[in-house]
Protein backbone atom coordinates (compact mmCIF):
# COMPACT_ATOMS: atom_id res chain seq x y z
CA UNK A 1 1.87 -27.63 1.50
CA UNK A 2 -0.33 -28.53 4.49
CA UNK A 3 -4.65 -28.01 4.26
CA UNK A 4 -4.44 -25.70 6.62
CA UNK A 5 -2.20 -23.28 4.42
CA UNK A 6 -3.76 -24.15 1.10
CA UNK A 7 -6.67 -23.16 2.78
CA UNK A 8 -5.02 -19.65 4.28
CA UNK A 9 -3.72 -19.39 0.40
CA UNK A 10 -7.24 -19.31 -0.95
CA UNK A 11 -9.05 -17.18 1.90
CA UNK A 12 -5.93 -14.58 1.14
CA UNK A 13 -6.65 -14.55 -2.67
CA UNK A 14 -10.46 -13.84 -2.16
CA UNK A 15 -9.79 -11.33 0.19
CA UNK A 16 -7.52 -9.67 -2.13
CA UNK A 17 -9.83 -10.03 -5.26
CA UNK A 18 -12.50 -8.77 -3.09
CA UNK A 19 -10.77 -5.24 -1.79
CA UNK A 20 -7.26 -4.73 -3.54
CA UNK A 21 -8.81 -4.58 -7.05
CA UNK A 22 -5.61 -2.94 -8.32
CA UNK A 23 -2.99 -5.04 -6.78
CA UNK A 24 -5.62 -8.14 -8.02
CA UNK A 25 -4.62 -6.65 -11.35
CA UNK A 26 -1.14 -6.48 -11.74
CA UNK A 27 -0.48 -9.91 -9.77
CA UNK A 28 -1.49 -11.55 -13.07
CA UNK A 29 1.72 -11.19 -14.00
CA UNK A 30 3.48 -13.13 -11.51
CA UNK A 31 3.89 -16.85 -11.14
CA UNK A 32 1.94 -19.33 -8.84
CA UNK A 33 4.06 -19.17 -5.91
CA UNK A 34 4.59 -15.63 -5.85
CA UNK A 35 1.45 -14.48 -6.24
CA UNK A 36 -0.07 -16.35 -3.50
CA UNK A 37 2.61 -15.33 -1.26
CA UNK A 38 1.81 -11.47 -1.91
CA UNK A 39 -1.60 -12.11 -1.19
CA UNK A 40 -0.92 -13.97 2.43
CA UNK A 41 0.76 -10.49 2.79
CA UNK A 42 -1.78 -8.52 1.60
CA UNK A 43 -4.20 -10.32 3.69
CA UNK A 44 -2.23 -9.61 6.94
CA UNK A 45 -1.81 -6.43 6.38
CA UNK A 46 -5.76 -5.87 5.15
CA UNK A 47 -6.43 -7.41 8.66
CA UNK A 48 -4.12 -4.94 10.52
CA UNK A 49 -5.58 -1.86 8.51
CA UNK A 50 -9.03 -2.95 9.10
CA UNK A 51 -8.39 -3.36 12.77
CA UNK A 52 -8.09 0.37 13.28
CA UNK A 53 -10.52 1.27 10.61
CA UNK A 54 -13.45 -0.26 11.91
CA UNK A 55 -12.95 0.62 15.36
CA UNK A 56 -13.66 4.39 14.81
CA UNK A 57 -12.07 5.45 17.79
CA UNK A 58 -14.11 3.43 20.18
CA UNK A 59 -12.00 1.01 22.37
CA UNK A 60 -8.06 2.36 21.95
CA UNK A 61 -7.19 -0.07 24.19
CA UNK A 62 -8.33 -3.06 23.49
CA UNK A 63 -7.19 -1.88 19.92
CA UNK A 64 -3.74 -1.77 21.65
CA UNK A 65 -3.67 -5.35 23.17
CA UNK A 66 -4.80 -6.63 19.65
CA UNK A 67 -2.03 -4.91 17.92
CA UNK A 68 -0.13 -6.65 20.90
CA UNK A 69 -1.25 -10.03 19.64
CA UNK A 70 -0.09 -9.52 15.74
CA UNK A 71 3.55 -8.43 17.11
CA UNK A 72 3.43 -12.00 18.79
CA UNK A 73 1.94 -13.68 15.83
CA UNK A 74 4.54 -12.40 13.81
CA UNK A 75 7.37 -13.38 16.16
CA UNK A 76 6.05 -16.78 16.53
CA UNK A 77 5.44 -17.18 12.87
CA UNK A 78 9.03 -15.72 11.59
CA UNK A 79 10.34 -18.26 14.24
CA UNK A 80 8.88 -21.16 12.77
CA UNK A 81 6.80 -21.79 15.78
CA UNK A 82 3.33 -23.24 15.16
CA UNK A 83 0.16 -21.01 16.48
CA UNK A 84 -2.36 -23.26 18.54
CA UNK A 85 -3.98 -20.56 19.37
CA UNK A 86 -4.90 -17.34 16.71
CA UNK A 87 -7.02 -14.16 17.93
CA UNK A 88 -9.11 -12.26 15.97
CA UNK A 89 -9.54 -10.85 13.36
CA UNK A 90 -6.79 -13.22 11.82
CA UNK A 91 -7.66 -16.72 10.66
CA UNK A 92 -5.30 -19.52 12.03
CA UNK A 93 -5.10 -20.72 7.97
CA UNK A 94 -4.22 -17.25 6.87
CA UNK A 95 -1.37 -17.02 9.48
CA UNK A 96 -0.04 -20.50 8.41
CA UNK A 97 -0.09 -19.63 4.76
CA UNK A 98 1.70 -15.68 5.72
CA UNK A 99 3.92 -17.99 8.34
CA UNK A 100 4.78 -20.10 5.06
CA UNK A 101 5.41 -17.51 3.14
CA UNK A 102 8.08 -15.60 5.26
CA UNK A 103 9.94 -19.05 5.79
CA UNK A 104 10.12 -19.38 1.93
CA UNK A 105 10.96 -15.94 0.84
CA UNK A 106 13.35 -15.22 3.76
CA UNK A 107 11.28 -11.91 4.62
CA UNK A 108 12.33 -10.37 7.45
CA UNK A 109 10.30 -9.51 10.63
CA UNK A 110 11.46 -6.28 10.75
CA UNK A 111 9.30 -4.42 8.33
CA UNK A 112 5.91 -6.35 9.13
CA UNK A 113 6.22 -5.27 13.15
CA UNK A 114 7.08 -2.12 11.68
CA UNK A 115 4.22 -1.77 9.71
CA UNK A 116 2.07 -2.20 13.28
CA UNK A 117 3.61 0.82 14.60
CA UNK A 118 2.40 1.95 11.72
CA UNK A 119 -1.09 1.13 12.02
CA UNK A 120 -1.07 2.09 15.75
CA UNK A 121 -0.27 5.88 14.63
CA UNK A 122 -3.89 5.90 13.52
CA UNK A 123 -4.87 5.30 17.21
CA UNK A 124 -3.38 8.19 18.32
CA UNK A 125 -2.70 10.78 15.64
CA UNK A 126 -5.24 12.46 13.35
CA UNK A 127 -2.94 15.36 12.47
CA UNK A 128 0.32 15.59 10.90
CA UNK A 129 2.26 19.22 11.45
CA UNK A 130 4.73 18.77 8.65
CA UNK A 131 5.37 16.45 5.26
CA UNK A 132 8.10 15.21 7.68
CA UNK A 133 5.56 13.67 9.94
CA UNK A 134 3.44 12.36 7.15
CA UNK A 135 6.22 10.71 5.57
CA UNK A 136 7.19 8.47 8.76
CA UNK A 137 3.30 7.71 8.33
CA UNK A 138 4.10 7.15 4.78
CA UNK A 139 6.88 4.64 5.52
CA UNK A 140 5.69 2.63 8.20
CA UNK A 141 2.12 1.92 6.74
CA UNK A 142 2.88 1.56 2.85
CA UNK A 143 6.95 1.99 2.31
CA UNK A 144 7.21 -1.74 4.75
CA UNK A 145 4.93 -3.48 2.14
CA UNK A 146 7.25 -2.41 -0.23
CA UNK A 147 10.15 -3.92 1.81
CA UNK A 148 8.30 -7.48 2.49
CA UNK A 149 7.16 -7.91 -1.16
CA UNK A 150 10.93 -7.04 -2.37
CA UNK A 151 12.02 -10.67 -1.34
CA UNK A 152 8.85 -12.51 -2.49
CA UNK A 153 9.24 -10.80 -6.37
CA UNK A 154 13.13 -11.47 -5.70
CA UNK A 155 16.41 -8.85 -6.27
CA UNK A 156 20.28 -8.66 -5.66
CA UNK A 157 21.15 -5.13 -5.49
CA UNK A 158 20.19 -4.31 -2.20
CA UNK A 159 19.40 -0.82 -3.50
CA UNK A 160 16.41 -1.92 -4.87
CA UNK A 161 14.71 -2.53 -1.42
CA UNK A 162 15.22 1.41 -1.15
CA UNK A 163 13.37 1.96 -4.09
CA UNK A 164 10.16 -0.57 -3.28
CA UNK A 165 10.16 1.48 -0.12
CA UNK A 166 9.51 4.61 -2.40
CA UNK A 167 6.86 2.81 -4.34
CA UNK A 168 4.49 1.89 -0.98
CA UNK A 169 5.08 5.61 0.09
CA UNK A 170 4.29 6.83 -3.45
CA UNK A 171 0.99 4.63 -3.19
CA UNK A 172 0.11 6.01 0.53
CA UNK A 173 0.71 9.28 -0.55
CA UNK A 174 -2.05 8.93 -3.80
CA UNK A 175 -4.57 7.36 -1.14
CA UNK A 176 -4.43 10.35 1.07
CA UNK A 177 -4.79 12.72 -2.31
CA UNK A 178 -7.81 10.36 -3.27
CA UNK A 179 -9.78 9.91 0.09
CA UNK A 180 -9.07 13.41 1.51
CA UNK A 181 -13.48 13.15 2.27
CA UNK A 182 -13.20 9.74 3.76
CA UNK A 183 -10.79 10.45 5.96
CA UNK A 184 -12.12 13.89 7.33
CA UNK A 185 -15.24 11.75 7.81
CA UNK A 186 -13.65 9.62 10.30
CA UNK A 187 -12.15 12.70 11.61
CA UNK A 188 -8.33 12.38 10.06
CA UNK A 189 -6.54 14.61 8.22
CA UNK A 190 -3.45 13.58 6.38
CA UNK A 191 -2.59 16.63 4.36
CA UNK A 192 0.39 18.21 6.21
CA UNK A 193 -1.18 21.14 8.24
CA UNK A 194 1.74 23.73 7.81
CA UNK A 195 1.07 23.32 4.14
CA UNK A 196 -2.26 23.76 4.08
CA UNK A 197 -2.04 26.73 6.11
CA UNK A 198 0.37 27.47 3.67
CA UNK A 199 -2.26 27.87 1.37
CA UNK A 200 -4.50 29.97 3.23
CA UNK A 201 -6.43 26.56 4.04
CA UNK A 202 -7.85 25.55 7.57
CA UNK A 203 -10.04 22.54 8.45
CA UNK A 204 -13.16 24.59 8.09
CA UNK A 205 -12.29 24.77 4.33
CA UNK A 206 -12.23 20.75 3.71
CA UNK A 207 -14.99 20.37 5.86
CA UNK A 208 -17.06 23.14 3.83
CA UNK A 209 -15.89 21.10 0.79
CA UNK A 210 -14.25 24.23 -0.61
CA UNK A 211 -12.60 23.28 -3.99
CA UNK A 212 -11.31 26.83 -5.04
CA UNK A 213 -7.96 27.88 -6.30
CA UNK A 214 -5.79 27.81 -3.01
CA UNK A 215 -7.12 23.50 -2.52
CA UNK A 216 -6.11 23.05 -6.49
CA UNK A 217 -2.91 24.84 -5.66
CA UNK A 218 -2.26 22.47 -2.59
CA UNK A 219 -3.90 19.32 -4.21
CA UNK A 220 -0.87 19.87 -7.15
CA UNK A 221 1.96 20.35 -4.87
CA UNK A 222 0.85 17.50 -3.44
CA UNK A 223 0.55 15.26 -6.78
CA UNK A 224 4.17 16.68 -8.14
CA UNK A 225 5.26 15.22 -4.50
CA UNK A 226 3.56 11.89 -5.03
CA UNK A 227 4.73 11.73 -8.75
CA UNK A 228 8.51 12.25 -7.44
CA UNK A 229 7.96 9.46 -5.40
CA UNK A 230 6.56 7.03 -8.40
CA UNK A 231 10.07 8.87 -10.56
CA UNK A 232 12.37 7.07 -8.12
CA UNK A 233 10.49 4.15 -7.49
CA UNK A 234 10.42 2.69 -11.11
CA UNK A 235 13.94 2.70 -11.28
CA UNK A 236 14.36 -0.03 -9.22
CA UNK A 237 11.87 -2.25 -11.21
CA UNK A 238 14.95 -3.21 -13.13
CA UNK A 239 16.63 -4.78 -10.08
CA UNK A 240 14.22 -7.10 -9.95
CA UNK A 241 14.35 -10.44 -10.69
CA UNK A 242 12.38 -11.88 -14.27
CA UNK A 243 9.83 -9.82 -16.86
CA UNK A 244 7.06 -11.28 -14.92
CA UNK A 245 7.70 -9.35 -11.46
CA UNK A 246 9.38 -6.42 -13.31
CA UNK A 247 5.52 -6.10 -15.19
CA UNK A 248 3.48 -6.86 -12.20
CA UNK A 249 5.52 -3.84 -10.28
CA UNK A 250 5.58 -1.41 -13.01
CA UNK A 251 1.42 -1.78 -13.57
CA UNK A 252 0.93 -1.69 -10.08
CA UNK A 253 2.96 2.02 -10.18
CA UNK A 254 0.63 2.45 -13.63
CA UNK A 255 -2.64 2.53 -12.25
CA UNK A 256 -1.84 4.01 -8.72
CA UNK A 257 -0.19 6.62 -10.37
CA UNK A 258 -3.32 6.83 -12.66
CA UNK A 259 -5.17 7.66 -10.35
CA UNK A 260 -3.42 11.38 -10.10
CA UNK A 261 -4.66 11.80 -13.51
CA UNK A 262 -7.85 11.03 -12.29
CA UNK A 263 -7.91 13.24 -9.71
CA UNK A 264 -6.76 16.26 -11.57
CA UNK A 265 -9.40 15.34 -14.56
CA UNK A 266 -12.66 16.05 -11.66
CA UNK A 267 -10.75 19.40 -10.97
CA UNK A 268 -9.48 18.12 -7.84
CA UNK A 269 -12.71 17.38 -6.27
CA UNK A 270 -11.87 14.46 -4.11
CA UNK A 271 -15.20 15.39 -1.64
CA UNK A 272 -17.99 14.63 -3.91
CA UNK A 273 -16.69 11.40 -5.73
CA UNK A 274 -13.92 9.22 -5.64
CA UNK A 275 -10.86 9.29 -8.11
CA UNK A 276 -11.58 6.07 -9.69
CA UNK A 277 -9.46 4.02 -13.01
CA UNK A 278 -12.05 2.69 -15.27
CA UNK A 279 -11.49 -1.32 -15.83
CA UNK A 280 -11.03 -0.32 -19.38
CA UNK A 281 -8.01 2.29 -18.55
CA UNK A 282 -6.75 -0.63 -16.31
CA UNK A 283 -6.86 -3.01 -19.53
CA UNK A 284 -5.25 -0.10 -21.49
CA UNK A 285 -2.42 0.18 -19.45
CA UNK A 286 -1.51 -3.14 -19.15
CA UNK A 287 -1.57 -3.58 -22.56
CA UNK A 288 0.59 -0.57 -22.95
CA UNK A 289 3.08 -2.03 -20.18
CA UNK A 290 3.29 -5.38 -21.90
CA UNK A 291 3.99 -4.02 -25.34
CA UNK A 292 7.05 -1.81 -24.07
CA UNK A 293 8.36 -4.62 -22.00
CA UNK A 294 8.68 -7.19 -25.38
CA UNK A 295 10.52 -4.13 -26.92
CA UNK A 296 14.58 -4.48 -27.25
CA UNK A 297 16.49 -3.91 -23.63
CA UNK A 298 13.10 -3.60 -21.81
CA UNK A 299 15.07 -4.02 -18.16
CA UNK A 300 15.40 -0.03 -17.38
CA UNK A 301 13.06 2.37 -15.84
CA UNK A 302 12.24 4.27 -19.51
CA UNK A 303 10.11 0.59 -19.86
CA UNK A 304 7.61 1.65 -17.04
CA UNK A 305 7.12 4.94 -17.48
């Protein structure tokens, strides 16, 4: 391993530590090598996301051209090709240490460039008509992270790629639930508008902070929807390879999912405060996950529910 991507390594970790408290959490679990190669991930992609975030709007294009750059940065890097020069807002250590991380995983290109369309959507959209809508959304922001951690945490049954997909849309889906406020502060909203309408809902409702019976009637549609989605992902933590990744998937499903609970405890308020799990619920569950999996046969889905 060269300086330069030891040094990518590390940044990635203390970014992670620093903003993905959860996934922080349940990459105890893994080994050495896999656990810094989700972070390099994790620290692309917090890059990307933050690219859009921060922008608020101002400056589309140049947005645009810098989305630009991190489709070339990823072709270069999944071609082996060295980087002499790196824009911002990525490091040129982080991109050697995500660049040695696709070449030793094998990850394809395919759902990282993905994930930029992704991230462009925000650009442009700050409505979704249907679930239908959403769920692309879903997909290409959160169900490709899913897809690019599948090789790092390793599997054979190709199904289980399907099923990591459905984990990263489950986990979108609970971050829309949670920061419905936040995002109608920077003027998005994620909650499908037929369904809301649905409900006898407009935007003047969630922007008068209205938490009566028709928003706790949408909020738990929406929740059953997102807990559907955490149903079908945990049955491909089997598929993957060793306790150790199996654990670190099936806590990170635990505390996102959590978080519903959480939600549904403040009444479905998610304007006034946000849906939090306690760092003793955290330690709870993970205890609770580790006990099942040292049970008899603890490779099927009943193991991480």
């Amino acid at each position: 391993m060269t300086p330069a991507v030891g040094d990518g390594y590390r940044r990635a970790r203390l970014l992670t530590r620093a903003h993905a408290r959860s996934f922080h959490a349940a990459s105890i679990f893994l080994d050495a090598t896999r656990r810094r190669s989700a972070t390099a991930l994790y620290a692309f992609c917090r890059r990307l996301d933050d690219l859009v975030d921060e922008s608020d709007g101002r400056d589309a294009g140049g947005i645009v051209d810098r989305l630009d750059e991190a489709r070339w940065l990823l072709h270069t890097v999944g071609e082996g090709r060295s980087q002499p020069l790196v824009p911002a807002p990525w490091h040129p250590d982080e991109i050697a240490a995500l660049g040695n991380t696709i070449a030793r995983h094998r990850i394809p290109i395919a759902p990282l460039l993905e994930l930029v369309d992704g991230v462009e959507m925000d650009l442009v959209k700050t409505r979704y008509a249907s679930f239908t809508e959403l769920d692309l959304y879903c997909h290409r922001v959160a169900g490709t992270v899913g897809l690019m951690l599948a090789p790092v945490l390793g599997y054979d049954d190709p199904a289980a790629l399907r099923y990591a997909a459905d984990l990263g849309r489950a986990m979108q889906l609970t971050n829309i639930l949670r920061d419905v406020g936040e995002d109608l502060g920077r003027g998005r909203i994620y909650l499908p508008l037929d369904e809301l309408r649905a409900a006898g809902l407009d935007e003047r409702d969630l922007r008068a902070q209205r938490v009566d019976e028709r928003f706790r009637s949408l909020m738990r549609t929406q929740i059953a929807r997102a807990r559907a989605c955490y149903a079908s992902a945990v049955c491909g933590i089997p598929l993957l390879h060793g306790t150790r990744a199996r654990l670190a998937v099936g806590l990170m499903a635990a505390l996102y999912r959590d978080i519903l609970r959480s939600i549904e405890q403040q009444g479905y308020d998610v304007f006034r405060r946000r849906a939090r799990v306690s760092r003793r619920r955290k330690l709870a569950l993970a205890a609770a996950l580790a006990w099942r999996a040292r049970r008899p046969r603890p490779a099927t889905a009943d193991a991480f529910t």
